[in-house]
Protein backbone atom coordinates (compact mmCIF):
# COMPACT_ATOMS: atom_id res chain seq x y z
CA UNK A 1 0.00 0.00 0.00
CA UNK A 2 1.50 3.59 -0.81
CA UNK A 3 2.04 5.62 1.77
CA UNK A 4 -0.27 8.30 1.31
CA UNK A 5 -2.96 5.12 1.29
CA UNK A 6 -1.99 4.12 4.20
CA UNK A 7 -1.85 7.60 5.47
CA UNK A 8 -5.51 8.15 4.40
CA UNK A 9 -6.84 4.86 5.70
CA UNK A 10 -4.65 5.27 9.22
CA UNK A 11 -5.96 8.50 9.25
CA UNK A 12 -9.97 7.68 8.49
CA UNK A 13 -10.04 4.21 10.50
CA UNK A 14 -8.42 5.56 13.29
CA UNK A 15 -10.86 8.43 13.64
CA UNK A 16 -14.39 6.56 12.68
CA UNK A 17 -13.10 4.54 15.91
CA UNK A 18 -12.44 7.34 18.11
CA UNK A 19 -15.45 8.84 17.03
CA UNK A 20 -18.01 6.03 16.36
CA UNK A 21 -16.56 4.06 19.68
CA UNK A 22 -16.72 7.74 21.63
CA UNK A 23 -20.61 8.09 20.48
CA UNK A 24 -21.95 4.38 20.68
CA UNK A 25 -20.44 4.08 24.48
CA UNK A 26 -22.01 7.78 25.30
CA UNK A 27 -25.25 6.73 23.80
CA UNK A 28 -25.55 2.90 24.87
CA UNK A 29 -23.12 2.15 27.79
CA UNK A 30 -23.60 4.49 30.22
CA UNK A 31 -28.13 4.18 30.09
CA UNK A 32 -27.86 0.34 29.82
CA UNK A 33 -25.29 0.37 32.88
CA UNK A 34 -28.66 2.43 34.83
CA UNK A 35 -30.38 -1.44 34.15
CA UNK A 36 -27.99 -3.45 36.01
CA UNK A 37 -29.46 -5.19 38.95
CA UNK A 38 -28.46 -2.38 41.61
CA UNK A 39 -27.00 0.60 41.82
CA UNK A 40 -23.42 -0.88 42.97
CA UNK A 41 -24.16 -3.48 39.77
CA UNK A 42 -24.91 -0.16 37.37
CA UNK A 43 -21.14 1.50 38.29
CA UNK A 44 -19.49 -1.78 37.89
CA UNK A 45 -20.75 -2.10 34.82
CA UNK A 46 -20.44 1.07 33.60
CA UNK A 47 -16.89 0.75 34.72
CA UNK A 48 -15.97 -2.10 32.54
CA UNK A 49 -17.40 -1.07 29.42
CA UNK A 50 -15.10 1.69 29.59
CA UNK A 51 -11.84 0.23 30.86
CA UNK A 52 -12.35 -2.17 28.20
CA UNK A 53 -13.02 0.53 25.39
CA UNK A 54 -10.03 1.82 26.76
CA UNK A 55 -7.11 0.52 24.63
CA UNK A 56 -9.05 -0.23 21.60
CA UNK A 57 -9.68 3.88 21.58
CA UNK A 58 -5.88 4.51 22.53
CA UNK A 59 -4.65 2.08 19.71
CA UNK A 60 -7.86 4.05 17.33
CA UNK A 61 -6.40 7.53 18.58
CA UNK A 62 -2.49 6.78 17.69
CA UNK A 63 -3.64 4.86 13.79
CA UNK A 64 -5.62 8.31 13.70
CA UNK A 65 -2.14 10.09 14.56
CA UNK A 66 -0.23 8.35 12.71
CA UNK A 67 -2.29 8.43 9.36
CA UNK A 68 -2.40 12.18 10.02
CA UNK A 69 1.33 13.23 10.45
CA UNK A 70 1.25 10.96 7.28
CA UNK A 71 -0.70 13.00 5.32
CA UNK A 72 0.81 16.24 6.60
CA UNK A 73 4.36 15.10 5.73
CA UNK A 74 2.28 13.06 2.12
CA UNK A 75 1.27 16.90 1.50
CA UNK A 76 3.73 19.05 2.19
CA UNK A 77 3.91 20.55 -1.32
CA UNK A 78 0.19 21.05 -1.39
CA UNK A 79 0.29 22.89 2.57
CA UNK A 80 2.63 25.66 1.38
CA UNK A 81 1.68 25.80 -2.65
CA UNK A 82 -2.14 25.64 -2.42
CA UNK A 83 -4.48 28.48 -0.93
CA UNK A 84 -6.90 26.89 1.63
CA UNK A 85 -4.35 24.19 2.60
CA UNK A 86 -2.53 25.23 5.04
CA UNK A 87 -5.44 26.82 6.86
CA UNK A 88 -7.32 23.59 6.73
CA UNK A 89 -4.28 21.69 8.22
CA UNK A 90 -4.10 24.13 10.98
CA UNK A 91 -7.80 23.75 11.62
CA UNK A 92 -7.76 19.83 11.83
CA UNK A 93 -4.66 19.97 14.24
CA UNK A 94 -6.50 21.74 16.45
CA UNK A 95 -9.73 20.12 16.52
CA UNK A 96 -7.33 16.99 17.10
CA UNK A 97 -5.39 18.86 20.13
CA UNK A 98 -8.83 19.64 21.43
CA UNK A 99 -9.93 16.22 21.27
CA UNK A 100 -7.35 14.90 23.05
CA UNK A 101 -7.10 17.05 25.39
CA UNK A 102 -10.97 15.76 26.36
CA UNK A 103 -10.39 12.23 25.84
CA UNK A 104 -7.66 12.75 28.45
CA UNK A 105 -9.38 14.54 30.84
CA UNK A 106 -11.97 12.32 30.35
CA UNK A 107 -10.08 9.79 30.64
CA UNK A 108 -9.31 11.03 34.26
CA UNK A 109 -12.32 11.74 35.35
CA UNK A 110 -13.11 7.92 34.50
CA UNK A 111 -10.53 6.62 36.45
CA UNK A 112 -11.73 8.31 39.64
CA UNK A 113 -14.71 6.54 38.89
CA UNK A 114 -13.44 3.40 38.10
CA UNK A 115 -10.97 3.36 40.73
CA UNK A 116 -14.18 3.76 43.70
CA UNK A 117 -14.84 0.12 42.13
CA UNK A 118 -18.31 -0.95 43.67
CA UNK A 119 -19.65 2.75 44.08
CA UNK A 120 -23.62 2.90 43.77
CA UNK A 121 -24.59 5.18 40.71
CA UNK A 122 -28.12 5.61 38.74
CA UNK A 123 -25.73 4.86 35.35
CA UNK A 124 -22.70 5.70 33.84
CA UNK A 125 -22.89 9.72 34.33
CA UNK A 126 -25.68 10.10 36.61
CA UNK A 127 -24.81 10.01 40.47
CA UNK A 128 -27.05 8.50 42.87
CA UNK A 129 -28.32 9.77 46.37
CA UNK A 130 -25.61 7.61 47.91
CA UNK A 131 -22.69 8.17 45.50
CA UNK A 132 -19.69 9.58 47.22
CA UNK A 133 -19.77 13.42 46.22
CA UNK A 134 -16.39 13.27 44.73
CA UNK A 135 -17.50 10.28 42.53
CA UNK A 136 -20.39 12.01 41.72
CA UNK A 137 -18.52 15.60 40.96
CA UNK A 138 -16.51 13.24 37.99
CA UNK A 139 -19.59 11.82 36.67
CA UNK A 140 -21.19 15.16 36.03
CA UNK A 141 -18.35 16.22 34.55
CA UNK A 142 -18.46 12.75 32.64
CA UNK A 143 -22.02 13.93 31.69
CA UNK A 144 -20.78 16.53 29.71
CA UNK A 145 -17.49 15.29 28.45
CA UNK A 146 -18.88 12.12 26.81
CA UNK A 147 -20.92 14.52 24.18
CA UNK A 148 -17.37 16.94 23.71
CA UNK A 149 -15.76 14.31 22.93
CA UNK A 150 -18.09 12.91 19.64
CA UNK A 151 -18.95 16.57 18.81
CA UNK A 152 -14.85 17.46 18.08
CA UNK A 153 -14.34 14.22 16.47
CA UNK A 154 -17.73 14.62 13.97
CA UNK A 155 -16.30 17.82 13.55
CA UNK A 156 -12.60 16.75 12.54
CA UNK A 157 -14.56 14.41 10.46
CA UNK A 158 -16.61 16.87 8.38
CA UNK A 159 -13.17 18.93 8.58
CA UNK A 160 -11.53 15.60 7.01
CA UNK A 161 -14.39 15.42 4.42
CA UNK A 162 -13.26 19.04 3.27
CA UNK A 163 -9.93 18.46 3.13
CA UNK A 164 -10.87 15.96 0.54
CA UNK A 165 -12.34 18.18 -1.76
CA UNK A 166 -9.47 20.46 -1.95
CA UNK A 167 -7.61 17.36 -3.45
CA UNK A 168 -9.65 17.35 -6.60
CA UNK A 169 -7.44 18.31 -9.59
CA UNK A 170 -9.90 21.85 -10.21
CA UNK A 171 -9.54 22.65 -6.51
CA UNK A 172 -5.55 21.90 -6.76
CA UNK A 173 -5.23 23.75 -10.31
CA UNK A 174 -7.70 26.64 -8.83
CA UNK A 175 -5.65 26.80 -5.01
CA UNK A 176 -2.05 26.84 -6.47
CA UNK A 177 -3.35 29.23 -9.33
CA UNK A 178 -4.77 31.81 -6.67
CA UNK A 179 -1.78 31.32 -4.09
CA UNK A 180 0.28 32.24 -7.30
CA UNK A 181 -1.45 35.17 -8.86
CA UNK A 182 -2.98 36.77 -5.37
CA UNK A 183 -6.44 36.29 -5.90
């Protein structure tokens, strides 16, 4: 596979999992954990969905990293000689920083959940009456984070979809013509 393939498909795969993983876990995971048997049951469970969605989002994350400093280093000549290019690199890198940064800090937050083990909760992000109030204080935060996260990845994804388009040959011959001529 050439490189800039392999780039692109890095790049895509890696963030359909970050995002797709982020949303289904957000939408599914933490209501169905609210069904478990009791509320001790419902933050167990919540708990191991997402220490074992864990990894499989790191290793998603890095193929998404890697298939992006790919396509950066894949289109080098395009950044500098095409108008829009650069701009639209500089965009995606920091929808990217931004989404890390929240996966990390949710990432965090879910720890200090995960680490109370056995805590009672009504679900994944929802505190109960008898959750410890600095359990509950992360999953509020977690209540919030867990939408952040899919809304900057669907946006580096309609960002992505973009970026695309300016790789057409008329957007390529119409970029480098205006970067050239000032227009």
């Amino acid at each position: 596979m050439e490189t800039d393939t392999f780039s692109r498909a890095s790049h895509d795969l890696g963030l359909a999992g970050w995002f797709g993983g982020t949303l289904a876990n957000a939408v599914a995971l933490n209501k169905a954990a609210g069904a478990a048997s009791d509320a001790s049951s419902s933050g167990r469970v919540a708990n191991a969905g997402w220490d074992a969605w864990t990894p499989v989002n790191a290793a998603a994350i890095g193929l998404h990293l890697v298939g992006s400093v790919g396509q950066l280093v894949g289109n080098g000549e395009r950044v500098k000689g095409q108008q829009g290019v650069a701009s639209m690199a500089l965009v995606k890198t920091a929808l990217t920083a931004v989404a890390l940064g929240a996966t990390a800090y949710s990432r965090v937050l879910g720890k200090r959940v995960s680490n109370a083990e056995d805590v009672p909760v009504s679900d994944g992000t929802t505190p109960s009456t008898s959750t410890p109030a600095d359990v509950a204080a992360a999953q509020r935060q977690l209540k919030v984070m867990q939408w952040v996260i899919p809304a900057v990845t669907g946006a580096l994804v309609v960002v992505s979809s973009f970026a695309g388009e300016q790789q057409r040959t008329s957007n390529v011959v119409s970029g480098v013509a205006r970067r050239a001529f000032g227009r």
